[in-house]
N, C-alpha and C. Protein backbone atom coordinates (compact mmCIF):
# COMPACT_ATOMS: atom_id res chain seq x y z
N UNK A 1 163.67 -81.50 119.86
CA UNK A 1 162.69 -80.58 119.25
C UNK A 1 161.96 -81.30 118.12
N UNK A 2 160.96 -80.88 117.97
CA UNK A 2 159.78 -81.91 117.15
C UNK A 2 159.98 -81.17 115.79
N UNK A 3 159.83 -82.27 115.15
CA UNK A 3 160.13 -81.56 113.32
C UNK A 3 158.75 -80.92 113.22
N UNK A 4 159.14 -79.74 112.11
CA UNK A 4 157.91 -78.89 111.75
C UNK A 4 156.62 -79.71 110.97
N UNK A 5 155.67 -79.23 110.85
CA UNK A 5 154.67 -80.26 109.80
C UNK A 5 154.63 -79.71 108.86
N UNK A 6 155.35 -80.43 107.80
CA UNK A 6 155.54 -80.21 106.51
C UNK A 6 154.11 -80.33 105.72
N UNK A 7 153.62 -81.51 106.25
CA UNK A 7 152.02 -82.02 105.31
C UNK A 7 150.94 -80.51 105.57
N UNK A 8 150.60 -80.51 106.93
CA UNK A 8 150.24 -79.25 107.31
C UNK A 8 150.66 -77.97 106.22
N UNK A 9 151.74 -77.35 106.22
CA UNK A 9 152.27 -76.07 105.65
C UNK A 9 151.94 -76.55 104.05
N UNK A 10 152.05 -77.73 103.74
CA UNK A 10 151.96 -77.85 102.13
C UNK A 10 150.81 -78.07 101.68
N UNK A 11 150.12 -78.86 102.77
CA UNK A 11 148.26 -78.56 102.58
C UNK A 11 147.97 -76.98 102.05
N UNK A 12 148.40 -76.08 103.24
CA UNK A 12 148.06 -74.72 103.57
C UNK A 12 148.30 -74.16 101.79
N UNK A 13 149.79 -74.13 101.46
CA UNK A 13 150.07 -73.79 100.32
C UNK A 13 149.16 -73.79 99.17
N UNK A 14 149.22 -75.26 99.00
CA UNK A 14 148.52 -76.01 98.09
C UNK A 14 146.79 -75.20 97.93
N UNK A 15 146.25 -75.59 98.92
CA UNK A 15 145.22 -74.96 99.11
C UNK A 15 145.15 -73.28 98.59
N UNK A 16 145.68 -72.45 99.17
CA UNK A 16 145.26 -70.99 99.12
C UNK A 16 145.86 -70.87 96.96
N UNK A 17 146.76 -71.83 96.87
CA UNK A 17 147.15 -71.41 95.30
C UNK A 17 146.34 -71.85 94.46
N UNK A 18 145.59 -72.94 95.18
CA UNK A 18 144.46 -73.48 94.34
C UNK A 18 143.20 -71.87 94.14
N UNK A 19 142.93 -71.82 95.00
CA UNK A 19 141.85 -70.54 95.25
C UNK A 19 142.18 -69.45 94.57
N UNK A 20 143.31 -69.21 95.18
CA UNK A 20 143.92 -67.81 95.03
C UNK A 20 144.14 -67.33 93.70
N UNK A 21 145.60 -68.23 92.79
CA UNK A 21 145.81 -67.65 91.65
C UNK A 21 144.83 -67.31 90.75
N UNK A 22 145.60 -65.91 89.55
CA UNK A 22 144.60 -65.91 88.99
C UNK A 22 144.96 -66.85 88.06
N UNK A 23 144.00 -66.99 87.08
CA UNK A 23 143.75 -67.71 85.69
C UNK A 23 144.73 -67.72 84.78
N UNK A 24 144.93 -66.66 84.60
CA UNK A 24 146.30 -65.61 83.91
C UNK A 24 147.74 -66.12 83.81
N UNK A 25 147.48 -67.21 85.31
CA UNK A 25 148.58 -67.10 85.75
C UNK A 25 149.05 -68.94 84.63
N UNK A 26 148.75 -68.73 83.59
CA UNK A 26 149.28 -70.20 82.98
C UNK A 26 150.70 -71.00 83.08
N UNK A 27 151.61 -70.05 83.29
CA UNK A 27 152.92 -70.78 83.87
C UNK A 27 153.04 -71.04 85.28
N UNK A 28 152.79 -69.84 86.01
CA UNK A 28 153.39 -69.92 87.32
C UNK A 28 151.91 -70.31 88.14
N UNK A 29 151.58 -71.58 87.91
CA UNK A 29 149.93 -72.06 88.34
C UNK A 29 150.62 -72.76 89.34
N UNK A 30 149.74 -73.67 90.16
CA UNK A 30 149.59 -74.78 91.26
C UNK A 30 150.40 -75.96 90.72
N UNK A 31 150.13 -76.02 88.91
CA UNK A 31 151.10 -77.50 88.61
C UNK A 31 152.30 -76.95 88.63
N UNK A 32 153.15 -75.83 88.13
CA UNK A 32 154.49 -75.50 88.45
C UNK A 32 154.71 -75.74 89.79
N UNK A 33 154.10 -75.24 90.71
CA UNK A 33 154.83 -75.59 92.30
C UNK A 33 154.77 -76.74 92.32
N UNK A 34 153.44 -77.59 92.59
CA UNK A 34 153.10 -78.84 92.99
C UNK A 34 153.91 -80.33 92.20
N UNK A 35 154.20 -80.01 90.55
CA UNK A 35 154.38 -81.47 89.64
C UNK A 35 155.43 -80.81 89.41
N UNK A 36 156.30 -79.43 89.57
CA UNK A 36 157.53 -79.18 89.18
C UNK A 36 158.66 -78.98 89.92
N UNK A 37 158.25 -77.51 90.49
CA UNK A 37 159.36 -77.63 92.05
C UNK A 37 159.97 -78.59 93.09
N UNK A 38 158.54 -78.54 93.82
CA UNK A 38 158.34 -79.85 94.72
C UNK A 38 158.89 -81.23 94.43
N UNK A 39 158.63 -81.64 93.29
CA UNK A 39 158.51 -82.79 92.78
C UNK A 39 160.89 -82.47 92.45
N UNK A 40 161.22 -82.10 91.75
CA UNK A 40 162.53 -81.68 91.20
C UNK A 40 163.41 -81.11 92.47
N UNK A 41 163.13 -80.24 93.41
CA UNK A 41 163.67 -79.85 94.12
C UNK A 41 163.38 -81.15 95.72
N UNK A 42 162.84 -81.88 95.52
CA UNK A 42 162.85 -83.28 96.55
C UNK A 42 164.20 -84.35 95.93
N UNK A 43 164.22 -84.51 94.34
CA UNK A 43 164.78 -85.20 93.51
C UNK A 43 166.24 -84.69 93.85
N UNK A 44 166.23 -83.46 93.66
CA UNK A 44 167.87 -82.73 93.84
C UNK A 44 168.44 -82.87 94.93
N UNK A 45 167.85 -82.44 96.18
CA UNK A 45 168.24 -82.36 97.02
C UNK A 45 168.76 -84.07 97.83
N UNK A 46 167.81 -84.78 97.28
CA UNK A 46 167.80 -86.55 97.92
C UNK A 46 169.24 -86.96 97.05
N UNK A 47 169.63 -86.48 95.87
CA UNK A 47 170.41 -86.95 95.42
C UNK A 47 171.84 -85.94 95.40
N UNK A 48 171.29 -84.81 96.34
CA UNK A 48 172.85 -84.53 97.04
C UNK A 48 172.70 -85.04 98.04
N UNK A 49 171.98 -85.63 98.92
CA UNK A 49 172.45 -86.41 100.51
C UNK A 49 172.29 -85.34 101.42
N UNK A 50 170.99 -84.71 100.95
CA UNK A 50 170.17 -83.37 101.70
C UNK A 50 169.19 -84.51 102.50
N UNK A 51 169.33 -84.55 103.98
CA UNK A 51 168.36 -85.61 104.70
C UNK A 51 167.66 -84.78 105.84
N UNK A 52 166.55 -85.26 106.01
CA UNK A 52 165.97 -84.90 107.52
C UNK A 52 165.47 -83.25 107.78
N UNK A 53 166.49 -82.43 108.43
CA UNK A 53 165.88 -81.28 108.48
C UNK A 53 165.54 -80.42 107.40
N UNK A 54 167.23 -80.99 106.53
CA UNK A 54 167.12 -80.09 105.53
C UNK A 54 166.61 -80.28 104.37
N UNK A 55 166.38 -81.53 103.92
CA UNK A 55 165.29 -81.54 103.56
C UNK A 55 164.19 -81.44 103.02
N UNK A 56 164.07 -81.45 104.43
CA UNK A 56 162.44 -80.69 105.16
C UNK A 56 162.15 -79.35 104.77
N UNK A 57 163.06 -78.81 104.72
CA UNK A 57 163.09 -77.12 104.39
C UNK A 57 162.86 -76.70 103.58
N UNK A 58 163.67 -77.65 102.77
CA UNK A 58 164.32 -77.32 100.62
C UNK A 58 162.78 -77.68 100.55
N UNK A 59 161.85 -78.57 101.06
CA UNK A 59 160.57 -79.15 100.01
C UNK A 59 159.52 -77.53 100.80
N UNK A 60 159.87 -77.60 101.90
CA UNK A 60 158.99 -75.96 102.15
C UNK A 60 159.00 -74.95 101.09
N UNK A 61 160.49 -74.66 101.75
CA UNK A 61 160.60 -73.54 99.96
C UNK A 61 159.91 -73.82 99.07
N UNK A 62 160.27 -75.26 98.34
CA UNK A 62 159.52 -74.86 97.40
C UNK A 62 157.79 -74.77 97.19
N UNK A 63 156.96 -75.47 98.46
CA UNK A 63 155.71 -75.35 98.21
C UNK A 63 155.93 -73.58 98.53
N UNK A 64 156.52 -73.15 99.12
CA UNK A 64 155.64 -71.16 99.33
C UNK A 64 156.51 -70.31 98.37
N UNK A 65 157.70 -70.91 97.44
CA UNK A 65 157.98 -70.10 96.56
C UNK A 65 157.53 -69.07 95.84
N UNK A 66 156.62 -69.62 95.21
CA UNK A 66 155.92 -68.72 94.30
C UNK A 66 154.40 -68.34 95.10
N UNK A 67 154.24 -68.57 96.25
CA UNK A 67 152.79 -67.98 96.76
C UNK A 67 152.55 -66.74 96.85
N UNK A 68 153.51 -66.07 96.88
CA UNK A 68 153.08 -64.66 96.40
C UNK A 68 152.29 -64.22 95.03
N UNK A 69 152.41 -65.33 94.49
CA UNK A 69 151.47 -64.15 93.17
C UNK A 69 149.80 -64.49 93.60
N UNK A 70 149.12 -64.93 94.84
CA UNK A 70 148.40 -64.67 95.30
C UNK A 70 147.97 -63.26 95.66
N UNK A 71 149.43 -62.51 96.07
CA UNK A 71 149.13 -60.99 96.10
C UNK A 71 149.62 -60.11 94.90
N UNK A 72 150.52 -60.40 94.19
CA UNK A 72 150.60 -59.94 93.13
C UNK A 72 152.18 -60.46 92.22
N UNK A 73 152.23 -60.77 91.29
CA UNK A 73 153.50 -60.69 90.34
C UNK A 73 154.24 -60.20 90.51
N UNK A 74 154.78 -58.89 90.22
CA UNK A 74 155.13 -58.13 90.15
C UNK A 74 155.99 -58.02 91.98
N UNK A 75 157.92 -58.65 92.21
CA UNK A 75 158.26 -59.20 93.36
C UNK A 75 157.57 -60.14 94.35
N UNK A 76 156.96 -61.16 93.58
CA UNK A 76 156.02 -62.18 94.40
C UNK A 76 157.38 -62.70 95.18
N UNK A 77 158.44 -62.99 95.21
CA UNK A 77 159.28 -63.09 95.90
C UNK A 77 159.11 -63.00 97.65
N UNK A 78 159.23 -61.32 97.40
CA UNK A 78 159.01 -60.89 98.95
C UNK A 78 157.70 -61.60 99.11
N UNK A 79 156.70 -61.10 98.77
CA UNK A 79 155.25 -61.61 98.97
C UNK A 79 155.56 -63.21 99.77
N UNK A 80 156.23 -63.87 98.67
CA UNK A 80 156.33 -65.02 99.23
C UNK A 80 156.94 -65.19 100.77
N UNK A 81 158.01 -64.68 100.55
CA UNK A 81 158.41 -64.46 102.00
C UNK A 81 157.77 -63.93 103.33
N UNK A 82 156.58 -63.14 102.59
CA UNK A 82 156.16 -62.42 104.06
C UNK A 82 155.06 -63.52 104.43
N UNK A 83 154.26 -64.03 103.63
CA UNK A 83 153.61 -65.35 103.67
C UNK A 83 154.03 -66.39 104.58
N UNK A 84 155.19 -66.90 104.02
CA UNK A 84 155.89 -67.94 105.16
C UNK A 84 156.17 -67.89 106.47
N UNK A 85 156.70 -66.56 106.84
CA UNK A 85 156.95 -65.78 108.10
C UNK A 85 155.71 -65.88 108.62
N UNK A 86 154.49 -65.62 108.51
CA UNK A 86 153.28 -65.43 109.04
C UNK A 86 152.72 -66.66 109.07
N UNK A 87 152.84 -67.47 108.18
CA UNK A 87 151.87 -68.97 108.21
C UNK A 87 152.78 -70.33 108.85
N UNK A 88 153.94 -70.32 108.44
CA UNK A 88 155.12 -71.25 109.01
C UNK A 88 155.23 -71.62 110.60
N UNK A 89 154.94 -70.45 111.53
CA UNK A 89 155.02 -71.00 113.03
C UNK A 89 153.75 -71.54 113.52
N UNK A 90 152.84 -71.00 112.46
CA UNK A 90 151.83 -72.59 112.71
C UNK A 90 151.96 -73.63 112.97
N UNK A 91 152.86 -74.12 111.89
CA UNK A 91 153.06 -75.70 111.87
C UNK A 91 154.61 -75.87 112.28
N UNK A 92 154.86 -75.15 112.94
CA UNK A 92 155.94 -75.43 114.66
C UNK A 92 157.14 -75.03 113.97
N UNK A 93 157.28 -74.29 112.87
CA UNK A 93 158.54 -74.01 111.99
C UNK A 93 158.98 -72.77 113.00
N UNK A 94 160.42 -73.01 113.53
CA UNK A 94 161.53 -71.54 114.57
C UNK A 94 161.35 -70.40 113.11
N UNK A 95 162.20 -69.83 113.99
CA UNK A 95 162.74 -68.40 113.55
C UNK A 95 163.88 -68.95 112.56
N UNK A 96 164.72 -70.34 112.53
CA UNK A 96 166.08 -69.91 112.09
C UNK A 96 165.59 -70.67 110.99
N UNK A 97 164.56 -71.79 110.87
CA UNK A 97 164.31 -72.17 109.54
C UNK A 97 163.23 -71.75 108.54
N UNK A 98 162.49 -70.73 109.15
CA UNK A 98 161.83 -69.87 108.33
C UNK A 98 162.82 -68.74 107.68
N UNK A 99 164.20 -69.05 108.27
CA UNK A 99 164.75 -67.35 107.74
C UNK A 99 165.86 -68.61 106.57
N UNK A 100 166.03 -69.66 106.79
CA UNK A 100 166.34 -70.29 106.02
C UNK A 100 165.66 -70.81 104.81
N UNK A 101 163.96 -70.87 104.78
CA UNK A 101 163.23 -71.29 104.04
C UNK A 101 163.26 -69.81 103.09
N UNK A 102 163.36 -68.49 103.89
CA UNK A 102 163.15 -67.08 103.10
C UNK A 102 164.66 -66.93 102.26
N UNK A 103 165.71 -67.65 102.57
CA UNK A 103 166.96 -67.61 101.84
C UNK A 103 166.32 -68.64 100.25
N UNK A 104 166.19 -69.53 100.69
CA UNK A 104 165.71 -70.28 99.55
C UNK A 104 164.71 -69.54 98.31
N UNK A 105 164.02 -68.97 98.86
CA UNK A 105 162.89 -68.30 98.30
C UNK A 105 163.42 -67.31 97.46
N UNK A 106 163.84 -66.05 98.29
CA UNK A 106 164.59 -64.75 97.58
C UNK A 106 165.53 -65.62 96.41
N UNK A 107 166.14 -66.86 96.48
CA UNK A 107 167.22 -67.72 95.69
C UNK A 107 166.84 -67.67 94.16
N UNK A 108 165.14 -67.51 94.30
CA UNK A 108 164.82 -68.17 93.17
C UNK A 108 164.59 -66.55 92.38
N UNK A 109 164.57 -65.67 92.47
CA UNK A 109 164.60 -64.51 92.01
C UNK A 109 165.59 -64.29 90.99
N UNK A 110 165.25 -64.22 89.60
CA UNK A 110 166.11 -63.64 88.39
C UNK A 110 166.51 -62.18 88.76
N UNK A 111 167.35 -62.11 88.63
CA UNK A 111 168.69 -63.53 88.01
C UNK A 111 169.15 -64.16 89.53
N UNK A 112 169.00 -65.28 88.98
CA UNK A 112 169.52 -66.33 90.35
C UNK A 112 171.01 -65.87 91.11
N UNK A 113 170.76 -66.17 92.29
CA UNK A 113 172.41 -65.70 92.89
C UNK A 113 172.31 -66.78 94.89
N UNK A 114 171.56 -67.97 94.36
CA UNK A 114 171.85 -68.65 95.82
C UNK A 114 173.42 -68.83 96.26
N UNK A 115 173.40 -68.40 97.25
CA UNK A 115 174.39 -68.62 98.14
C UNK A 115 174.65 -70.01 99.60
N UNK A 116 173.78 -70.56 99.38
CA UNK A 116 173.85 -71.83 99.85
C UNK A 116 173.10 -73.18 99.15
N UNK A 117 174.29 -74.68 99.56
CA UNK A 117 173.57 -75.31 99.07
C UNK A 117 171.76 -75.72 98.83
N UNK A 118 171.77 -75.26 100.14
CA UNK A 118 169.69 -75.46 100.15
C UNK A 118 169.23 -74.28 98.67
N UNK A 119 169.63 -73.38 98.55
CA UNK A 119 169.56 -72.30 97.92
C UNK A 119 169.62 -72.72 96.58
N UNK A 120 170.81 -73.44 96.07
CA UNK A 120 170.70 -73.93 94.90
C UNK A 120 169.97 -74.75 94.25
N UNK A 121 169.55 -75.67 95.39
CA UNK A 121 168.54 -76.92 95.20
C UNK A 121 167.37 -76.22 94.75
N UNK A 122 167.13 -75.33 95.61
CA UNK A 122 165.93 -74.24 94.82
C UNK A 122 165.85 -73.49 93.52
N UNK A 123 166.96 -73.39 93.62
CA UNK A 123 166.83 -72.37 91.98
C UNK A 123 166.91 -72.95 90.76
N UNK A 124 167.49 -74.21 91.25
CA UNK A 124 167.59 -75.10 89.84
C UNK A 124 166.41 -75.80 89.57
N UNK A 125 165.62 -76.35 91.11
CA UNK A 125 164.24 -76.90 90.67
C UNK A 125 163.36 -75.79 90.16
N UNK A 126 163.54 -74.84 90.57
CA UNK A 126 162.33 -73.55 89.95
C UNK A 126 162.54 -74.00 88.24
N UNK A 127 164.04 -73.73 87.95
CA UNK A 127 164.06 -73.89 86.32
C UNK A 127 164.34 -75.28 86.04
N UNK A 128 163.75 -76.23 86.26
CA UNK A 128 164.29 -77.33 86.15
C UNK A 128 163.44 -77.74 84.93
N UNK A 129 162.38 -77.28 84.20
CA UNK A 129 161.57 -77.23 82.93
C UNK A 129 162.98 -76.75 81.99
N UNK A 130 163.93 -76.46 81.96
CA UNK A 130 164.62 -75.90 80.99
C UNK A 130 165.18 -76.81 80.24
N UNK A 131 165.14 -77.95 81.26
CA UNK A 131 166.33 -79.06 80.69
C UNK A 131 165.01 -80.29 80.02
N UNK A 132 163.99 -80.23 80.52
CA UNK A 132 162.81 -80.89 80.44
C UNK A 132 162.10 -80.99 78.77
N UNK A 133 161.77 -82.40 78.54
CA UNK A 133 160.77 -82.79 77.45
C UNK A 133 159.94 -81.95 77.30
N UNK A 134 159.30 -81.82 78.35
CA UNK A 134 158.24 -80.84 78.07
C UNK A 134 158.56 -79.67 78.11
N UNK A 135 159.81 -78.90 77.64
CA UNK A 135 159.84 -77.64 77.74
C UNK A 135 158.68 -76.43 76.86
N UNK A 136 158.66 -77.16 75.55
CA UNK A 136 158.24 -76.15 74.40
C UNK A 136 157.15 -75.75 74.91
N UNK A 137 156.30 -76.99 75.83
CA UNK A 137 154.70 -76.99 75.79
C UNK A 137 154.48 -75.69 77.32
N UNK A 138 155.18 -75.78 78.47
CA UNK A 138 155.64 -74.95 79.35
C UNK A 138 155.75 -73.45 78.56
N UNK A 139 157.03 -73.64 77.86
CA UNK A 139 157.19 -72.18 77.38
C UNK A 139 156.22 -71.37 76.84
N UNK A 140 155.21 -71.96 76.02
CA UNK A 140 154.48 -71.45 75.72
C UNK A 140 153.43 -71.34 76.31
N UNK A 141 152.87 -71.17 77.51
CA UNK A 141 152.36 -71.06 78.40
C UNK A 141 153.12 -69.99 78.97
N UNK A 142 154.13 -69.71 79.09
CA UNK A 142 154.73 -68.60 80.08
C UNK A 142 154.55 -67.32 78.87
N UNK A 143 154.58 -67.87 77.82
CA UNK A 143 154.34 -66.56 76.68
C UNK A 143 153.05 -66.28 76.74
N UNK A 144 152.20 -66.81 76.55
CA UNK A 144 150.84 -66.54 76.68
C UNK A 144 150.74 -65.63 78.59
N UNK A 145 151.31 -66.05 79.38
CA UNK A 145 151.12 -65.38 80.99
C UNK A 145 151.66 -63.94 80.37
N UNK A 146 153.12 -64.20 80.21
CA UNK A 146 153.51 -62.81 79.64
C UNK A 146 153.18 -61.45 78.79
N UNK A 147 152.15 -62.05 78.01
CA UNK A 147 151.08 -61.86 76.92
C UNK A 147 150.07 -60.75 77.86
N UNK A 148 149.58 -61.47 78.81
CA UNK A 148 148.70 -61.02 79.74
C UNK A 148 149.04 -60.04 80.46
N UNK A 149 149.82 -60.28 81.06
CA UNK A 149 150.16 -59.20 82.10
C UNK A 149 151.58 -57.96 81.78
N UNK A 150 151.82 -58.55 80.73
CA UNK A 150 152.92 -57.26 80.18
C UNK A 150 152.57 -56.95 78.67
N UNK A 151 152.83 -57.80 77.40
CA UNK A 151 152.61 -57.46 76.16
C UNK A 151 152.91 -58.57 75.87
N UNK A 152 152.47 -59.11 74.67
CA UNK A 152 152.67 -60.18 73.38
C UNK A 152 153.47 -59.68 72.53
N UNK A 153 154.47 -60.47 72.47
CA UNK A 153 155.36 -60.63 71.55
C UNK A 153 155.78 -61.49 70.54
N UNK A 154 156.42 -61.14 69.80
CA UNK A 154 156.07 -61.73 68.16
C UNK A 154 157.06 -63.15 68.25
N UNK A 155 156.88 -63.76 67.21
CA UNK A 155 157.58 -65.15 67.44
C UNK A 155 159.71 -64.28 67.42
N UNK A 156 159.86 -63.95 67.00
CA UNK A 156 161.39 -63.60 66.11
C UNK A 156 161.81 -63.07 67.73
N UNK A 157 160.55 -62.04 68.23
CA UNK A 157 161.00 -61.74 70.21
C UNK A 157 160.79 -62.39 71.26
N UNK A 158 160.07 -63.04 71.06
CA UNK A 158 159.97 -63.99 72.07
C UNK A 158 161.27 -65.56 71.79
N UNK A 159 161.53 -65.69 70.47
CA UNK A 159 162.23 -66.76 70.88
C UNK A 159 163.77 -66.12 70.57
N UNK A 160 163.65 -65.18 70.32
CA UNK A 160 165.58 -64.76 70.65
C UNK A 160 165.49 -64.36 72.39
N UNK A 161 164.68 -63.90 72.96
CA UNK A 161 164.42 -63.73 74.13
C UNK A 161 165.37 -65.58 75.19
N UNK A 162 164.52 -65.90 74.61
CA UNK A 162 164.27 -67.61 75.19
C UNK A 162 165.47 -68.44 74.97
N UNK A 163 166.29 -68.14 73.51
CA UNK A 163 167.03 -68.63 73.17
C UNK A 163 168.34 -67.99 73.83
N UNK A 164 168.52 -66.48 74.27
CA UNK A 164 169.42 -65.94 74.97
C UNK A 164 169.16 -66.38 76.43
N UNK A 165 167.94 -66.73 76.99
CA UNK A 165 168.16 -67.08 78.37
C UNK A 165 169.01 -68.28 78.89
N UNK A 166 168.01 -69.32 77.82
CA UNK A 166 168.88 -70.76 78.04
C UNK A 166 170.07 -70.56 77.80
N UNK A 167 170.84 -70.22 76.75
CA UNK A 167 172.49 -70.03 76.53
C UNK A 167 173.12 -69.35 77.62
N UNK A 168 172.52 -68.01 78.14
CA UNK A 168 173.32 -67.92 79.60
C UNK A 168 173.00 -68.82 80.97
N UNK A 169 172.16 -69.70 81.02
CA UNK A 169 172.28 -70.22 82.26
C UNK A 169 172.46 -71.46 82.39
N UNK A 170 173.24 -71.50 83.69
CA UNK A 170 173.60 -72.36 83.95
C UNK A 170 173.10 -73.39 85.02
N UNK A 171 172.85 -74.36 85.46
CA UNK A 171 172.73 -74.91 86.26
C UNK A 171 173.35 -75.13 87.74
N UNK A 172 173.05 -74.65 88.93
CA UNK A 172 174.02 -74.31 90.24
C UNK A 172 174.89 -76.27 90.67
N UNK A 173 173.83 -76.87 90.44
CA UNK A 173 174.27 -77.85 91.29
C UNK A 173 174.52 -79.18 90.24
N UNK A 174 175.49 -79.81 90.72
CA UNK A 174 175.94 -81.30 89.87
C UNK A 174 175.07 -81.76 89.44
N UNK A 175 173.97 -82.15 90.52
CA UNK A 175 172.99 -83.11 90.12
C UNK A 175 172.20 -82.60 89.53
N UNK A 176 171.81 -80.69 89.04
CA UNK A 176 171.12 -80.74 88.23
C UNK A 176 171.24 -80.58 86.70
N UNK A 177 173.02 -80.67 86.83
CA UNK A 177 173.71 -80.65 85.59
C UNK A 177 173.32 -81.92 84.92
N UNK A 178 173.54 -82.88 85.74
CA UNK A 178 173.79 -84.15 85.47
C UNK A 178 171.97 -84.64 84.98
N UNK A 179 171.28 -84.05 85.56
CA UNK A 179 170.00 -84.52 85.35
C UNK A 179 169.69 -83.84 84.03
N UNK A 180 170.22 -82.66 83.56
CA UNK A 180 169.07 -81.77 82.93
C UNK A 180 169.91 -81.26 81.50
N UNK A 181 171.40 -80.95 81.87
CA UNK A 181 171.75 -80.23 80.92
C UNK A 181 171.63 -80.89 79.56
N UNK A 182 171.83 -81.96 79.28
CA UNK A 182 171.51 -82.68 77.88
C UNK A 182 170.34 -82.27 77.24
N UNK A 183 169.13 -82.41 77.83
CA UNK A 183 168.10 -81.83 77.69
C UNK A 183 167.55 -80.41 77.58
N UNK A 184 168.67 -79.99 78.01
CA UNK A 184 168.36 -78.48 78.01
C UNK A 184 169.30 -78.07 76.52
N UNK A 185 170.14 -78.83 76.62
CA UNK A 185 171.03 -78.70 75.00
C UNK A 185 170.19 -78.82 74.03
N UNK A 186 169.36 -79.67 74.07
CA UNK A 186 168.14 -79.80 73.02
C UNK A 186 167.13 -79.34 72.86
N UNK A 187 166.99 -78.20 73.77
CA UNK A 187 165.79 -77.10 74.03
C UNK A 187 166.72 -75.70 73.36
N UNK A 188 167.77 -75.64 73.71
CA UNK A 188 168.16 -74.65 73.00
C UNK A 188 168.09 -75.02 71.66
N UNK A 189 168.70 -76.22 71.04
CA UNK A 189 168.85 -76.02 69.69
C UNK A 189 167.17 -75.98 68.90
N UNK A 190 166.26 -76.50 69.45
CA UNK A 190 164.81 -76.21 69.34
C UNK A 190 164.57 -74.45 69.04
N UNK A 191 164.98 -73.78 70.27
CA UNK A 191 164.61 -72.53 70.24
C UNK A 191 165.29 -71.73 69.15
N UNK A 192 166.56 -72.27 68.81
CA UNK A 192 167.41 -71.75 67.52
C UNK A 192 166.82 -72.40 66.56
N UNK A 193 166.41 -73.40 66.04
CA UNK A 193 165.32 -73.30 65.07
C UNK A 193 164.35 -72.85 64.98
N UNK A 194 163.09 -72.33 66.01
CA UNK A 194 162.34 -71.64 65.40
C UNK A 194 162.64 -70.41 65.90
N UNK A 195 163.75 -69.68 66.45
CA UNK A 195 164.09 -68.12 66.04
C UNK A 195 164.37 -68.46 64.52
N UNK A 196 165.14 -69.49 64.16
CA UNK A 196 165.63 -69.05 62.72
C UNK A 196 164.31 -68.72 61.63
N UNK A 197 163.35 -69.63 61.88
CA UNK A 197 162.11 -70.13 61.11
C UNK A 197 161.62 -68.59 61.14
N UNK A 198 161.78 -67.70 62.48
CA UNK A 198 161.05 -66.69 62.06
C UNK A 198 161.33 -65.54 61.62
N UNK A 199 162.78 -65.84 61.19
CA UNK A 199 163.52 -64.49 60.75
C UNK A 199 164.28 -63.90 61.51
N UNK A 200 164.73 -64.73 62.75
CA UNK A 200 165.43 -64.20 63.91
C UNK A 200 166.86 -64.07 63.06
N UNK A 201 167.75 -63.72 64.35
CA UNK A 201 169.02 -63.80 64.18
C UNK A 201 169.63 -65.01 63.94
C-alpha cells in the first residue's frame, strides 16, 4: 500500500491557515503550527524511534491540529477533526490513520489526556513553547489573542494564571522532558517574578 502524501495534505493545511485565520489569532497563527508543532513534534517523535508510517502521521496531526480555528475557537479541536476526515482521503490517507491522526488531535485538547504514544508526541509538541527561550515573547501574544476574543487581563491575572499552568504540567514523553524541562524551570521562575513585580501572590 502506497504511503499517504504528506507534502500534498501539508501544502493543503498550510495554505487554507494562511488565508483562513483570523488576525486575532496572534498565538495560535500559521507560525505556531508550521515553526512550532511540526517542527517539535518531527524532533520528538525521530528521537523516540517513531519511523515511517508513524511518523508520517504524528507530522499530519500536527499540520491539521489547530485548523479548526478556521471555523471557529471556541472546540477548534473537533473542527479540526472534521477537517481531516474530509480532506485526508485525498491524499490516499485509510480510515484507520485518519482515526489515528483524529486521536492525536482531540490529544492536544486542555487539559491534555493522550493515551498513546503518537498522542503524546502531540501534546507535548503543541506545548513545547513552555520549555522554550522564546517563551515570554509567545506568551504574550497568547495574552493579547485572549484579550481579543475573551477579556484582558491585568498583569497580577494573567501571570498567576501562567504561573499556575506551568507548575502543573508536565511533560508526557522522555524526550520532551529531556529537551524542555530545564527551560521550562526557567520560564516558571520568570513568571514568579513578574507575578511578584505585580503584586501577585
Amino acid at each position: 500500500m502506497p504511503m499517504p502524501d504528506l507534502a500534498g495534505a501539508a501544502h493543503y493545511a498550510r495554505e487554507r491557515l494562511k488565508r483562513e485565520l483570523s488576525p486575532h489569532l496572534t498565538y495560535h497563527s500559521l507560525t505556531h503550527t508550521c515553526d512550532d508543532v511540526v517542527v517539535a513534534a518531527t524532533y520528538l517523535a525521530q528521537r523516540l524511534g517513531l519511523v515511517s508510517e508513524v511518523l508520517l502521521l504524528v507530522q499530519t496531526a500536527a499540520w491539521y491540529h489547530d485548523i479548526g480555528f478556521v471555523i471557529a475557537r471556541h472546540n477548534h479541536e473537533t473542527h479540526s477533526i472534521a477537517i481531516a476526515a474530509e480532506m485526508l482521503p485525498v491524499y490516499g490517507y485509510c480510515a484507520a490513520q485518519i482515526n489515528e491522526i483524529a486521536g492525536m488531535i482531540a490529544a492536544t485538547r486542555i487539559p491534555q489526556m493522550p493515551q498513546t504514544i503518537s498522542e503524546q508526541v502531540v501534546a507535548d509538541a503543541d506545548l513545547d513553547v513552555l520549555g522554550r527561550a522564546d517563551f515570554a515573547q509567545r506568551n504574550q501574544a497568547l495574552r493579547a489573542e485572549t484579550a481579543a476574543y475573551l477579556r484582558p487581563m491585568g498583569d497580577a491575572e494573567w501571570y498567576a494564571a501562567q504561573f499556575g499552568f506551568l507548575r502543573a504540567h508536565t511533560y508526557w514523553t522522555a524526550a520532551a522532558r529531556k529537551y524542555r524541562d530545564a527551560g521550562k524551570r526557567r520560564n516558571i521562575d520568570l513568571l514568579q517574578t513578574r507575578l511578584l513585580a505585580a503584586g501577585g501572590a
